[in-house]
Protein backbone atom coordinates (compact mmCIF):
# COMPACT_ATOMS: atom_id res chain seq x y z
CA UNK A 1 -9.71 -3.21 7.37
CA UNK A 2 -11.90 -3.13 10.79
CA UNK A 3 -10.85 -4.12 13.94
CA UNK A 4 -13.19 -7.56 13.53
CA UNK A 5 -11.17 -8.48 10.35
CA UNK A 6 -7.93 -8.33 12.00
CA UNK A 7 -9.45 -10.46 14.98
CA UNK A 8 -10.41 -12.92 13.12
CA UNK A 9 -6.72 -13.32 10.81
CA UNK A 10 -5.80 -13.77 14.75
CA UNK A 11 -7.96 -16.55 14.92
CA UNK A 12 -5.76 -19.24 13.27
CA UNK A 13 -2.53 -17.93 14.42
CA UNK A 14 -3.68 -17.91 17.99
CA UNK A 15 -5.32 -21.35 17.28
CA UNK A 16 -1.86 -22.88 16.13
CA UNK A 17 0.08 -22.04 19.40
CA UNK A 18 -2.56 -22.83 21.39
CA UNK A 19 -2.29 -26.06 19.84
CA UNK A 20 1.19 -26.49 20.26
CA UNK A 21 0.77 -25.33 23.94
CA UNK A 22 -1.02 -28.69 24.20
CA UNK A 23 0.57 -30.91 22.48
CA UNK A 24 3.48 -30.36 24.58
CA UNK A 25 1.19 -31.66 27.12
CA UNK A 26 0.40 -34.72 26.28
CA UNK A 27 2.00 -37.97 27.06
CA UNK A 28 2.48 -38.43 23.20
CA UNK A 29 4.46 -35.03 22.52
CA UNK A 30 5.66 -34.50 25.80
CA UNK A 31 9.47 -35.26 24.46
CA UNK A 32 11.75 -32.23 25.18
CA UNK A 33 14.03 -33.65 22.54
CA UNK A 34 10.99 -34.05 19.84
CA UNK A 35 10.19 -30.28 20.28
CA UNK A 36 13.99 -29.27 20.60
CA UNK A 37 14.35 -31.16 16.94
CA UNK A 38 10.93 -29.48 15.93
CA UNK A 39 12.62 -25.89 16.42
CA UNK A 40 15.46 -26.20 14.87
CA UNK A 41 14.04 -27.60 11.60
CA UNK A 42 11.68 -24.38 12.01
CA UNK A 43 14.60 -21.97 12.53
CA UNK A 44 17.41 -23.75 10.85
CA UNK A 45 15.67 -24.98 7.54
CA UNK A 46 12.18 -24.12 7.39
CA UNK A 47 11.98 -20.26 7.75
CA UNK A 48 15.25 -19.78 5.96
CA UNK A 49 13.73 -21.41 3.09
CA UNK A 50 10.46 -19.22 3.23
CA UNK A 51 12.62 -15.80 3.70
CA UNK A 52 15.11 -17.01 0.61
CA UNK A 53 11.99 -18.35 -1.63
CA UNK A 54 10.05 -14.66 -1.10
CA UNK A 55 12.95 -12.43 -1.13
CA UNK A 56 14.77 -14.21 -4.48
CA UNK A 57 11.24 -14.21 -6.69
CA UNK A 58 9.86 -10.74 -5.33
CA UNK A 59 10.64 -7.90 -8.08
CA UNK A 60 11.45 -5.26 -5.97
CA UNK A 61 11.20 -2.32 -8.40
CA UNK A 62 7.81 -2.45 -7.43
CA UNK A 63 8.25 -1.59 -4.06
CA UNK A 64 9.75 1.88 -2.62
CA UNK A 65 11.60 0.24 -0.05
CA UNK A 66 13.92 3.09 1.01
CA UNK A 67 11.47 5.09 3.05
CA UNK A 68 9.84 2.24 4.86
CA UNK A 69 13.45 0.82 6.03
CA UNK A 70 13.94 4.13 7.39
CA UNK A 71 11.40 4.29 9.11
CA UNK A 72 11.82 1.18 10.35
CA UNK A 73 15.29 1.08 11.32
CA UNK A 74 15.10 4.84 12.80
CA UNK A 75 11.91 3.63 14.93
CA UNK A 76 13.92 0.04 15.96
CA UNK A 77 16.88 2.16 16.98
CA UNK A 78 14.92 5.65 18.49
CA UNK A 79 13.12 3.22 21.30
CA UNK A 80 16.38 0.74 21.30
CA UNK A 81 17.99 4.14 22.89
CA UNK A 82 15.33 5.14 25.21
CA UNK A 83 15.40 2.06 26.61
CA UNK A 84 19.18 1.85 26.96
CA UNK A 85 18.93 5.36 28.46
CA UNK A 86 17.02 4.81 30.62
CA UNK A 87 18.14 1.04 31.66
CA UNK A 88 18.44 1.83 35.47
CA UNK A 89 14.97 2.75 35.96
CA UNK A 90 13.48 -0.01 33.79
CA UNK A 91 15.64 -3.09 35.35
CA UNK A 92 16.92 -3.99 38.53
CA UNK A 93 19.82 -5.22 36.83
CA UNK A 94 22.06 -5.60 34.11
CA UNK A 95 21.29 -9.35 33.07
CA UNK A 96 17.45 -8.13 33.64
CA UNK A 97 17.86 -4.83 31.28
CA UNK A 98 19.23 -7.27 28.24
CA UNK A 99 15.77 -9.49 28.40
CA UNK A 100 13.65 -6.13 28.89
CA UNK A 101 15.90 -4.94 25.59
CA UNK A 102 15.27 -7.93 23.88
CA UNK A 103 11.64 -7.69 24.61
CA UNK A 104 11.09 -4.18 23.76
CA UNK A 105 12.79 -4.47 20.04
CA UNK A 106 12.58 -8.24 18.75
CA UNK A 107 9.62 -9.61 17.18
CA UNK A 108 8.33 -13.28 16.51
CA UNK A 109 9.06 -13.79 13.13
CA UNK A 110 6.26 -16.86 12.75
CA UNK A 111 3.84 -14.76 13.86
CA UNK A 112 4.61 -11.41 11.20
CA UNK A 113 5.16 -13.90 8.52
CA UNK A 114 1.19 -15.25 9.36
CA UNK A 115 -0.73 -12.20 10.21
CA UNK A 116 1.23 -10.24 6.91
CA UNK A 117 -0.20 -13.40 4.95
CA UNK A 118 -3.45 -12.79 6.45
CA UNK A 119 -3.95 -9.57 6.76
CA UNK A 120 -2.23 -8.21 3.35
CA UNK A 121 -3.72 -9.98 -0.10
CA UNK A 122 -1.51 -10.56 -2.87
CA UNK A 123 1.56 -9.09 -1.95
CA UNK A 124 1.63 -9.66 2.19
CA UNK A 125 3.90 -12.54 2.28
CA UNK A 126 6.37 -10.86 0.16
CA UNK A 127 6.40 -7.80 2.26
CA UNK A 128 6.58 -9.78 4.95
CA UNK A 129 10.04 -11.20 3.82
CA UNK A 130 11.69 -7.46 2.83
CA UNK A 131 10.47 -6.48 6.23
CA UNK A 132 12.34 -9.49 7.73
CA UNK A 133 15.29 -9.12 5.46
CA UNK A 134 15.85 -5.29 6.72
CA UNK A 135 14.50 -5.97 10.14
CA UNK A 136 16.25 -8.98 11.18
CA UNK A 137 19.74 -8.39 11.00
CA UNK A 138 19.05 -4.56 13.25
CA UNK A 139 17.43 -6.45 16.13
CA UNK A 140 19.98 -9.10 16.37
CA UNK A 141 22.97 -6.93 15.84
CA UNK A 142 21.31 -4.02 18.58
CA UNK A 143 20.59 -7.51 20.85
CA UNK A 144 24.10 -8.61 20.99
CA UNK A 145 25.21 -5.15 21.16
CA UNK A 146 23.54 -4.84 24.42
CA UNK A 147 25.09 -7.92 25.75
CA UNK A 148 28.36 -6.54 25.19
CA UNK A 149 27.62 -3.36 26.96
CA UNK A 150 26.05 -4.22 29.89
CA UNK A 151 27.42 -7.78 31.09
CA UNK A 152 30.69 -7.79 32.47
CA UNK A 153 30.97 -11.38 30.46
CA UNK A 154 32.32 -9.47 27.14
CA UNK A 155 32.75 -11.41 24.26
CA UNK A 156 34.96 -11.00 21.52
CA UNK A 157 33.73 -8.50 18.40
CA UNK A 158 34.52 -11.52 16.24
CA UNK A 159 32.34 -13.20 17.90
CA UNK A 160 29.50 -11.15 17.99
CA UNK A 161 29.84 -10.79 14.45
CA UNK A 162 30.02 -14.65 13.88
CA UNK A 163 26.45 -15.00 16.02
CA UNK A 164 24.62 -11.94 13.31
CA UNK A 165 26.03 -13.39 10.41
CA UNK A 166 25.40 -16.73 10.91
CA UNK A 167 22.13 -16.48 11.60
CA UNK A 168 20.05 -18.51 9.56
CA UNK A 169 17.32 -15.85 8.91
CA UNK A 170 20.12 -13.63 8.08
CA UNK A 171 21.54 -16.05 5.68
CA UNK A 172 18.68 -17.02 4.32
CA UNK A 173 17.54 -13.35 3.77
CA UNK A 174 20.85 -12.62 2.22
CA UNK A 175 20.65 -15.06 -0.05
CA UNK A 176 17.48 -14.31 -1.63
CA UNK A 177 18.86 -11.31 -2.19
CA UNK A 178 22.09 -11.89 -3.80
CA UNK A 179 19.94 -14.94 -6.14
CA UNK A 180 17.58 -11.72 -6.83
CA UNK A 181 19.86 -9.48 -8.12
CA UNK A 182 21.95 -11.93 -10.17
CA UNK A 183 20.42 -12.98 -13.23
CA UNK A 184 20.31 -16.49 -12.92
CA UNK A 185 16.82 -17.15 -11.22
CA UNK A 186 15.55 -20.42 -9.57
CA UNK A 187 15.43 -23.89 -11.50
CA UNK A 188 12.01 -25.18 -11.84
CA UNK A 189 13.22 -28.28 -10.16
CA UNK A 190 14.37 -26.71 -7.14
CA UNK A 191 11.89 -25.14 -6.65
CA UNK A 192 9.83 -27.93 -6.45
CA UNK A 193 11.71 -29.00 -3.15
CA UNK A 194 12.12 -25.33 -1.99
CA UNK A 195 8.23 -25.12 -1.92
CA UNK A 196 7.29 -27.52 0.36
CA UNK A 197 9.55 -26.80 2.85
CA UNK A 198 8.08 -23.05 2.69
CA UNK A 199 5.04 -24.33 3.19
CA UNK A 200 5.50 -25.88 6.19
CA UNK A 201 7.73 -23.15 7.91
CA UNK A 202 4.80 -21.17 9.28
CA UNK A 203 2.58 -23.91 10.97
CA UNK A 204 5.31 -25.69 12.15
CA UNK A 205 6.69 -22.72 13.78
CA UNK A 206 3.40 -21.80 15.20
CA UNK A 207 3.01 -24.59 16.99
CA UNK A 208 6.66 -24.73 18.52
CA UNK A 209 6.18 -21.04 19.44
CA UNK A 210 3.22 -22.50 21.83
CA UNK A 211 5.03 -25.82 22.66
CA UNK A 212 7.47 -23.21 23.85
CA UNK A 213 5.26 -21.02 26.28
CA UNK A 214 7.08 -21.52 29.69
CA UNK A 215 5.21 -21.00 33.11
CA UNK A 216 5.00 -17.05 33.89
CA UNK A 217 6.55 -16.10 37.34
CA UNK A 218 4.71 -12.78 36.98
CA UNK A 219 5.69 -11.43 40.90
CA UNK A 220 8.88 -11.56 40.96
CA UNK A 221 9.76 -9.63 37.45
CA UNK A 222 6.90 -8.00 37.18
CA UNK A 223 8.41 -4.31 36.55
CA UNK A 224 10.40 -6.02 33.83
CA UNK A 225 7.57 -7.32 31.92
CA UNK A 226 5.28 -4.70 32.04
CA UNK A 227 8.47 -2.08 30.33
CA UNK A 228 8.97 -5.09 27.55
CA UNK A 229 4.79 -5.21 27.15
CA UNK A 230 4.14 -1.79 26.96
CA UNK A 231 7.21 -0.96 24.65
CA UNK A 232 6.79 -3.56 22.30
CA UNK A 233 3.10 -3.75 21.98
CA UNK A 234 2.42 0.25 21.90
CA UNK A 235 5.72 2.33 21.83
CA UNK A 236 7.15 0.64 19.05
CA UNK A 237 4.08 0.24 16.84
CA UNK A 238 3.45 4.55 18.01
CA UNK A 239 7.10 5.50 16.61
CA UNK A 240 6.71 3.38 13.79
CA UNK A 241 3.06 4.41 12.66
CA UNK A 242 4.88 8.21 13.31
CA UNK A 243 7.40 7.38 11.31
CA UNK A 244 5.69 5.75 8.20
CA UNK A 245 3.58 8.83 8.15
CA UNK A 246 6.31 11.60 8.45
CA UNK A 247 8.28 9.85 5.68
CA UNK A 248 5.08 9.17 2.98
CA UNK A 249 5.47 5.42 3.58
CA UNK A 250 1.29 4.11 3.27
CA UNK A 251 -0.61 1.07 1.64
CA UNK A 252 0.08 -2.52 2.01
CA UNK A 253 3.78 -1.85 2.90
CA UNK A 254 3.37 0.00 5.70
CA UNK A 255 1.04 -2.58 6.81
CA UNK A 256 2.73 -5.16 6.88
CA UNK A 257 6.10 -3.41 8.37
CA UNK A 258 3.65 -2.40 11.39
CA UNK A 259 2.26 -5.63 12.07
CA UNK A 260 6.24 -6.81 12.62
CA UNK A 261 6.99 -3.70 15.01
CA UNK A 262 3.55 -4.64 17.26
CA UNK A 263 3.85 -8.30 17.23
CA UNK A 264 5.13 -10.38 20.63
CA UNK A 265 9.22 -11.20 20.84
CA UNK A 266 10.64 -14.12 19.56
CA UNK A 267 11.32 -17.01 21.52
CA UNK A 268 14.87 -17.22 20.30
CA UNK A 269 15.40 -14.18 22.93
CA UNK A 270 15.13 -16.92 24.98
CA UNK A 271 17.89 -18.59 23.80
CA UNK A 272 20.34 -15.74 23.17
CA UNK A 273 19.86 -14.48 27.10
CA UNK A 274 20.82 -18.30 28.49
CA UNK A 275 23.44 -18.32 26.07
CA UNK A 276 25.09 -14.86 26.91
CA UNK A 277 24.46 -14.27 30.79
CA UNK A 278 21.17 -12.64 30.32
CA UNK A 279 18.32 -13.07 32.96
CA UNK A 280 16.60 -15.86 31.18
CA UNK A 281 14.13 -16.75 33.66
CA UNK A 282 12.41 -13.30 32.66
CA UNK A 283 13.08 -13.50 29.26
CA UNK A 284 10.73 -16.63 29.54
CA UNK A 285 8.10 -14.71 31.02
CA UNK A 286 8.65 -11.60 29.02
CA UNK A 287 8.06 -14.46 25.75
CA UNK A 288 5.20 -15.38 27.63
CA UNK A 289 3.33 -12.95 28.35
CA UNK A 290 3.28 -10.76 25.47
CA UNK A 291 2.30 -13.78 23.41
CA UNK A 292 -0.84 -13.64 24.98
CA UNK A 293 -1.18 -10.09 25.90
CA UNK A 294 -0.36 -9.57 21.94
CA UNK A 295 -4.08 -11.23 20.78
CA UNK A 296 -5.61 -8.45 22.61
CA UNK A 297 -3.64 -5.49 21.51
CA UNK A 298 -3.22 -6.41 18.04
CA UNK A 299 -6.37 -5.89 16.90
CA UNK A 300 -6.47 -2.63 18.85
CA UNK A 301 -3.16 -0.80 17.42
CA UNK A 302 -3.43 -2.96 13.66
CA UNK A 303 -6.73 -1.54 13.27
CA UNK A 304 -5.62 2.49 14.35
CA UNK A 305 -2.37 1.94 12.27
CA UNK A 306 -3.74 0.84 9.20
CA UNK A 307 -6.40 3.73 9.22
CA UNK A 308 -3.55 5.68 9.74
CA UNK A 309 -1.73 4.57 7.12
CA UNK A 310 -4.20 4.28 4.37
């Protein structure tokens, strides 16, 4: 796959928040309480439902998933630790480190589910979910980590525990799961109510990530965002690629698992670092600006990767 085919599987997804982005504008959808109720149907309901839908039908004895959670988790964690290493140099504080953290290792999930759909035939969506099912819980449980390390605002292990496991992606990952291995399988009826609401998980979410695109304040954090940018959109996606290829991992799997390591950072990073004493002013702008910095590289480190990969 060229570099023009993966620009134009951009096309739509770019197309969808920049729609968003504008609706949010408008007299009509300007409502900070219609796009609050928006994202939490997304993240509470919708994407669940697509994670739990792929990850309970998907026969996974086709897949070898050991090696590519390997690599991974070992390429998540391996730049997770550089970065906490080197935390003084890379923030001018500790609320400021947590958003550069968050920015160097979370991904937008909307976004991997899309391009993997896109980009992948046949099996991409699918992928997509196992990557999210193995990728999801690491990145939140590192994030809150981090929290507890460097704010002096500590919170309890129970709780920290009570945010991972709660989390609806998590549950709805874990589910799938637990319905795949069991042999009971999904009624035909529900399924007819599960599908629709899968459906509608990705566009929906698309446009809330661009309804969501704050203001950049690009001076003042500007060190900040360029660490979270250049980790996330080219470190990561490097260690990965390394990784995939040291441990055999090639073909539509490794695809897919490096289009979720060089993809932007979610917007719920947003959320976690005003909810936990994080510098969420730059956390906005860290959201922000890899968003958009993200439809150039993509097509850029994508195409490299998946020659690399095969």
């Amino acid at each position: 796959m060229g570099f023009t085919d993966i620009a134009a599987a951009l096309v739509p997804v770019a197309a969808l928040i920049a729609v968003g982005f504008g609706l949010r504008r408008t007299p009509l959808f300007r409502s900070e309480d219609f796009w609050a109720g928006a994202e939490k149907l997304a993240y509470f309901v919708l994407l669940p439902t697509l994670l739990f839908r792929n990850i309970a039908a998907v026969d996974v004895s086709r897949f070898d998933l050991g090696p590519l959670a390997l690599a991974l988790v070992l390429s998540t964690l391996a730049v997770g630790a550089v970065l906490c290493l080197l935390h003084r140099v890379l923030a001018a504080d500790a609320a400021a480190f947590t958003s550069v953290f968050q920015g160097g290792i979370r991904f937008n999930t909307y976004i991997g589910l899309s391009l993997s759909a896109a980009l992948v035939a046949g099996d991409g969506l699918v992928l997509a979910a196992i990557v999210g099912a193995i990728l999801v819980p690491l990145v939140n449980v590192a994030s809150s980590l981090v929290f507890e390390l460097f704010l002096v605002d500590k919170h309890s292990w129970l709780s920290l525990v009570r945010t991972v496991v709660l989390n609806p992606l998590v549950l709805g990952c874990l589910l799938g799961a637990l319905v795949n291995v069991l042999p009971i399988g999904i009624p035909g009826l529900a399924l007819e109510v599960l599908d629709p609401l899968a459906a509608a998980a990705l566009p929906i979410g698309l446009l809330c990530v661009g309804a969501g695109l704050r203001p950049i304040a690009v001076g003042v954090h500007a060190r900040g965002i360029a660490v979270a940018a250049a980790v996330k959109l080219l470190l990561l996606p490097a260690a990965t690629v390394a990784l995939l290829l040291a441990l055999g991992v090639s073909g539509d799997a490794a695809r897919v698992g490096l289009v979720f390591q060089a993809i932007a950072t979610a917007p719920s990073a947003y959320v976690m670092a005003r909810q936990l004493g994080g510098n969420a002013q730059l956390m906005a702008a860290i959201i922000g600006v890899q968003t958009l910095a993200s439809m150039a590289t993509l097509p850029l480190v994508l195409g490299v990767g998946f020659r690399l990969l095969g």
